[in-house]
C-alpha atoms as a PDB file:
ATOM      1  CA  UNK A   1       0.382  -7.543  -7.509  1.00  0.00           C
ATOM      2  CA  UNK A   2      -1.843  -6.080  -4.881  1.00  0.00           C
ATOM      3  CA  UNK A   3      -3.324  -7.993  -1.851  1.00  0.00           C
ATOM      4  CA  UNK A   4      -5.451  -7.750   1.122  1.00  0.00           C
ATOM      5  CA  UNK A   5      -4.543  -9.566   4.322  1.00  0.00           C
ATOM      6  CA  UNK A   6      -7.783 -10.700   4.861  1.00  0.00           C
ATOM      7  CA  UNK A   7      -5.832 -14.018   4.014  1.00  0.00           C
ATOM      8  CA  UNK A   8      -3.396 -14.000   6.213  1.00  0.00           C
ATOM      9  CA  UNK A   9      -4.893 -12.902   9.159  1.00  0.00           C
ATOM     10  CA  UNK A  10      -5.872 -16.218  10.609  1.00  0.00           C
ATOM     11  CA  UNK A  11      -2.105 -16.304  11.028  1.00  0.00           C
ATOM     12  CA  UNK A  12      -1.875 -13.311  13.282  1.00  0.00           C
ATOM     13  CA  UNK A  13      -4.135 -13.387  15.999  1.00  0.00           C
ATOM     14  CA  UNK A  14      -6.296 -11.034  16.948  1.00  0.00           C
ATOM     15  CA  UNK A  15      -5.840  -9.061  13.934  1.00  0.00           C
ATOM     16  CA  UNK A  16      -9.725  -7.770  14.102  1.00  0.00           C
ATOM     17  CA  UNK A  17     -10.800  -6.742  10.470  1.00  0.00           C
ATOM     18  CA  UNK A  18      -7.541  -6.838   8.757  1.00  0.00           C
ATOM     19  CA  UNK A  19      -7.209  -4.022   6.229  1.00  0.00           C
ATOM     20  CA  UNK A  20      -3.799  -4.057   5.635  1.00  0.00           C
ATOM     21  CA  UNK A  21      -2.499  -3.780   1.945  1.00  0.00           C
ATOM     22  CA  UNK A  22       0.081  -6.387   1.213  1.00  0.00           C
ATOM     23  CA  UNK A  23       2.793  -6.348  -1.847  1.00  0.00           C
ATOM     24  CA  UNK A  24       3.273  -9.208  -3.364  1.00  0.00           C
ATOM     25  CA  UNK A  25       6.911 -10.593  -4.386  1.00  0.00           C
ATOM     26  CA  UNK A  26       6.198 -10.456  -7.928  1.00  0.00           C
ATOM     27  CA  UNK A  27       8.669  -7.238  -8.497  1.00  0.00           C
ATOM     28  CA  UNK A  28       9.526  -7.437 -12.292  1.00  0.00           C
ATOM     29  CA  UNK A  29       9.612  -5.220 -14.668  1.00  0.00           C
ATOM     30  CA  UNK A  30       6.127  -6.403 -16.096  1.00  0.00           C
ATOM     31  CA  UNK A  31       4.976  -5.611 -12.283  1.00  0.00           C
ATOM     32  CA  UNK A  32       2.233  -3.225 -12.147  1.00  0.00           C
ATOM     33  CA  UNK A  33       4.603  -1.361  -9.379  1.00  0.00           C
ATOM     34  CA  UNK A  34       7.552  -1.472 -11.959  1.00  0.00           C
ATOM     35  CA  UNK A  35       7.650   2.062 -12.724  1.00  0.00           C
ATOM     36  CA  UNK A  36       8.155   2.935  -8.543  1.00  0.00           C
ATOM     37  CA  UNK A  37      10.137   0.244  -7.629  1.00  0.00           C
ATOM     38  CA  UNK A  38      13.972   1.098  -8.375  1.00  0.00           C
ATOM     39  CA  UNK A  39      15.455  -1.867  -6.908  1.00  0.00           C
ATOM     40  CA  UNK A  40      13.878  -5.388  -6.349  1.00  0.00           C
ATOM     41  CA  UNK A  41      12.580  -6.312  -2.724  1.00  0.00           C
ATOM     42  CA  UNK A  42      14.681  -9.317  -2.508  1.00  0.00           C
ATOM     43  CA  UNK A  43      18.223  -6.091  -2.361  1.00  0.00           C
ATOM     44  CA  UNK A  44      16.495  -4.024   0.344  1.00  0.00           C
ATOM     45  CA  UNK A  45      15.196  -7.377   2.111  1.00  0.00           C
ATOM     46  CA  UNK A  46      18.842  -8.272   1.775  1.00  0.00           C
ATOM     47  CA  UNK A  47      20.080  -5.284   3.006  1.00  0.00           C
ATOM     48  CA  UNK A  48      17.618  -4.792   5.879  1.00  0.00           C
ATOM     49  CA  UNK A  49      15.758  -2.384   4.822  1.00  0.00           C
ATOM     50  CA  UNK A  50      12.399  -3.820   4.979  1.00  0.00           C
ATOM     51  CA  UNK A  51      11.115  -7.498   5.792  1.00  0.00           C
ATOM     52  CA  UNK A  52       8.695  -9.987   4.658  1.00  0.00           C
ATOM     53  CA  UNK A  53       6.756 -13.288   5.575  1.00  0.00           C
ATOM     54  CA  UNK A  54       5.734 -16.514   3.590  1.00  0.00           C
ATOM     55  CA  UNK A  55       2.399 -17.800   3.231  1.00  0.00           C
ATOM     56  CA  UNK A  56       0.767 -20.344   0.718  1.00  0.00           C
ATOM     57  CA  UNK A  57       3.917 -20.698  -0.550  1.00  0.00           C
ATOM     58  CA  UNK A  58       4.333 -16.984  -1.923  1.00  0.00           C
ATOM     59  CA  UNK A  59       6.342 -13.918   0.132  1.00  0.00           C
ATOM     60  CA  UNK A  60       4.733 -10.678   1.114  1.00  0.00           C
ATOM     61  CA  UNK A  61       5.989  -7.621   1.909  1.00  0.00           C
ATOM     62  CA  UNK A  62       3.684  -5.193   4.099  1.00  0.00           C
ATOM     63  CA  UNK A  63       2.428  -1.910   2.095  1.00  0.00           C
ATOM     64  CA  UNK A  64       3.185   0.065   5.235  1.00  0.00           C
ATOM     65  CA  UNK A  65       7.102  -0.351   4.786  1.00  0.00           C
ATOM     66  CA  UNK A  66       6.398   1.875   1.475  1.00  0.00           C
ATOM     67  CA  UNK A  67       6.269   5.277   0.708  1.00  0.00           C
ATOM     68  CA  UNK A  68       4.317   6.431  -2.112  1.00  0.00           C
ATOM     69  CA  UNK A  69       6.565   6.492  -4.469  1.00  0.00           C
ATOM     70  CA  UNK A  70       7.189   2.566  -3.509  1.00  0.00           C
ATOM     71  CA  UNK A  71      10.940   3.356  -1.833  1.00  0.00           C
ATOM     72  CA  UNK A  72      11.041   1.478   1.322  1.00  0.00           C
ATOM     73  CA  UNK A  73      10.744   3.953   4.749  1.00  0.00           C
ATOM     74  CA  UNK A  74      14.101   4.645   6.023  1.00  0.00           C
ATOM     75  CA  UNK A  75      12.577   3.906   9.900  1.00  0.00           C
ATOM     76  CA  UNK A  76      11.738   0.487   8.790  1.00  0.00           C
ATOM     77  CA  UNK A  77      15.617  -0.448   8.759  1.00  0.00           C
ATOM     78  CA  UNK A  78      15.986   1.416  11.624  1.00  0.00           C
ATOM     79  CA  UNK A  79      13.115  -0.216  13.775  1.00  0.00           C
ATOM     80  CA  UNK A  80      14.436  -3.758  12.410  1.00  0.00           C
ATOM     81  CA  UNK A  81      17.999  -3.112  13.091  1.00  0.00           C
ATOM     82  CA  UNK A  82      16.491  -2.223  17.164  1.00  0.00           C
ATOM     83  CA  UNK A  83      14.652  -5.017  16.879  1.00  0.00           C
ATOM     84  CA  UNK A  84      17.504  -7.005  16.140  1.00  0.00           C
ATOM     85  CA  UNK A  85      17.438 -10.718  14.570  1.00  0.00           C
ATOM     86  CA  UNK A  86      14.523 -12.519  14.440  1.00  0.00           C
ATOM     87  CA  UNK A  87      14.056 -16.563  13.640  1.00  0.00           C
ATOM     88  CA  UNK A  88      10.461 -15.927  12.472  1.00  0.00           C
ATOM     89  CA  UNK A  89       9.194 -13.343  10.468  1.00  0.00           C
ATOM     90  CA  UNK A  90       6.064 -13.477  11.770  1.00  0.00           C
ATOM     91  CA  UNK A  91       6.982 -12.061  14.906  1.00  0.00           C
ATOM     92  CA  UNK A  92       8.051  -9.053  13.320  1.00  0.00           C
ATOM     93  CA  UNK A  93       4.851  -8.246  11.598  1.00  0.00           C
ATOM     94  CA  UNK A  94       2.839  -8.923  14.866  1.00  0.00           C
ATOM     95  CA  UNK A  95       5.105  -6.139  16.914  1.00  0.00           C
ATOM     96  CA  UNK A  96       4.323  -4.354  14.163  1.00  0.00           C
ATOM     97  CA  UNK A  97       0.359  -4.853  13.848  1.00  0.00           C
ATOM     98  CA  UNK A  98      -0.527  -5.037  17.515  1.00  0.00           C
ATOM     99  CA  UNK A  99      -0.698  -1.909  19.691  1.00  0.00           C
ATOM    100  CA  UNK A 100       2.429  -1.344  21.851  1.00  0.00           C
ATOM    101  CA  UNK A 101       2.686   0.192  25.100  1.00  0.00           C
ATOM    102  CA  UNK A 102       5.331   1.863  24.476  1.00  0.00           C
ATOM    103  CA  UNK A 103       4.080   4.228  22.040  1.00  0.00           C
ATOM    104  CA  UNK A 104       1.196   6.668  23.236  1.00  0.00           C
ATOM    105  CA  UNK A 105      -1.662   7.836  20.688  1.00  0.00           C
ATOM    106  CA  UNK A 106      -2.423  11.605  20.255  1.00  0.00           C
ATOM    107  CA  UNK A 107      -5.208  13.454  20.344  1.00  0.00           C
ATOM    108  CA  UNK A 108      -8.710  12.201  21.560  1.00  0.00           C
ATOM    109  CA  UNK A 109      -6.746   8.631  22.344  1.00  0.00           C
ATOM    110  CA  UNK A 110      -3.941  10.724  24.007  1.00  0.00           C
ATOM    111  CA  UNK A 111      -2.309   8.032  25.965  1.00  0.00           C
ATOM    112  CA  UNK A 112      -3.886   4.831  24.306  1.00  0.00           C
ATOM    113  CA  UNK A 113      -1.444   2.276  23.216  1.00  0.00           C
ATOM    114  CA  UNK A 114      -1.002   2.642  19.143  1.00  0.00           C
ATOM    115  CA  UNK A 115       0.533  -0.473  17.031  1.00  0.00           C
ATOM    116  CA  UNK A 116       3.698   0.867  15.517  1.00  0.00           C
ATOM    117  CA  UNK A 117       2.444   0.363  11.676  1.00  0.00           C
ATOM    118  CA  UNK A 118      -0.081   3.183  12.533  1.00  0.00           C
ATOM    119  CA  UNK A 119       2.782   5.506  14.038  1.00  0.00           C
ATOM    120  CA  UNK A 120       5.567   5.356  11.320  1.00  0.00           C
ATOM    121  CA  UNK A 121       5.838   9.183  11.528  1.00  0.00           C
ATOM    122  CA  UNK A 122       7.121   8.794  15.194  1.00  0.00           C
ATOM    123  CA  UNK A 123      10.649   7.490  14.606  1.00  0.00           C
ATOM    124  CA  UNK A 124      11.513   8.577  18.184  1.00  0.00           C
ATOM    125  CA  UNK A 125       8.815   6.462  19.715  1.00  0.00           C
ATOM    126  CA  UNK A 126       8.980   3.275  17.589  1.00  0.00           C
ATOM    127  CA  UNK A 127      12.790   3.279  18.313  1.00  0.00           C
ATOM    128  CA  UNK A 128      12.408   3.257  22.027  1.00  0.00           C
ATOM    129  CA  UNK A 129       9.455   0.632  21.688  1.00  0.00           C
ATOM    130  CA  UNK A 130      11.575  -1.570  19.566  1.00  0.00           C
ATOM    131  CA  UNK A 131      14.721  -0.955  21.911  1.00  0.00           C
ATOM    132  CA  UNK A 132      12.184  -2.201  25.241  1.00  0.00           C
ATOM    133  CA  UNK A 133      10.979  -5.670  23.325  1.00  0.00           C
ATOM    134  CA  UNK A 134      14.320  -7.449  23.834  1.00  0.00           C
ATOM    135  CA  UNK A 135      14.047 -10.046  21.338  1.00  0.00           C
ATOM    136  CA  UNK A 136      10.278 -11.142  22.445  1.00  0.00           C
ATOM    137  CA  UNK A 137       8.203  -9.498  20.321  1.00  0.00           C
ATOM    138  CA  UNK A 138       5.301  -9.063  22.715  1.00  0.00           C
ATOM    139  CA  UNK A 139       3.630  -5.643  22.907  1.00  0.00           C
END
């Protein structure tokens, strides 16, 4: 089950023209995703590997935690074990959505702050911008 987060941005703020593709947590084997998913969400939740948030009731899982073969990144569990535990959810997926000092764009924004979800190929940066937050969460 595929969603938008045009829904659930009104519970992130600032999030200007969300566009971010959201998994649902309906991971069964009837699951349109059921021939790339190898393990339910709820084990690699479990295990740290990736995280989710609740609204309306139902769980989501960001699309950006995903490869394309719909294994989870490895530098998710890395970023979330530097990030270290969290009492909301929520605050997670905001470090991850709003741009971050800590991590510098490239090329013609060389130097512009990036939101980690857009720099998941810079496991050196995110790390070290994870390590700085300190349990706040605040970019």
């Amino acid at each position: 089950m595929i969603k938008r987060a045009d829904d659930l941005a009104t519970a992130i703020a600032g999030l200007p023209e969300p566009a971010v593709t959201l998994i649902g947590s309906a991971f069964s084997a009837r699951n349109l995703f059921a021939q790339f998913l190898r393990e339910p969400a709820s084990d690699w939740k479990r295990r740290g590997d990736i995280f989710s948030v609740f609204f309306g009731g139902e769980e989501y899982f960001a699309g950006y935690q995903f490869d394309a073969s719909g294994q989870p990144l490895p530098v998710i569990k890395e970023i979330l074990n530097a990030l270290g535990p969290v009492d909301d959810p929520w605050r997670i997926s905001a470090w991850f959505h709003f741009e971050n000092g800590w991590i510098s764009d490239t090329g013609a924004r060389e130097g512009e702050p990036v939101s980690p979800m857009d720099a998941l190929d810079r496991r050196d940066a995110l790390l070290n911008a994870a390590r700085h937050m300190h349990g706040t969460y605040v970019a």
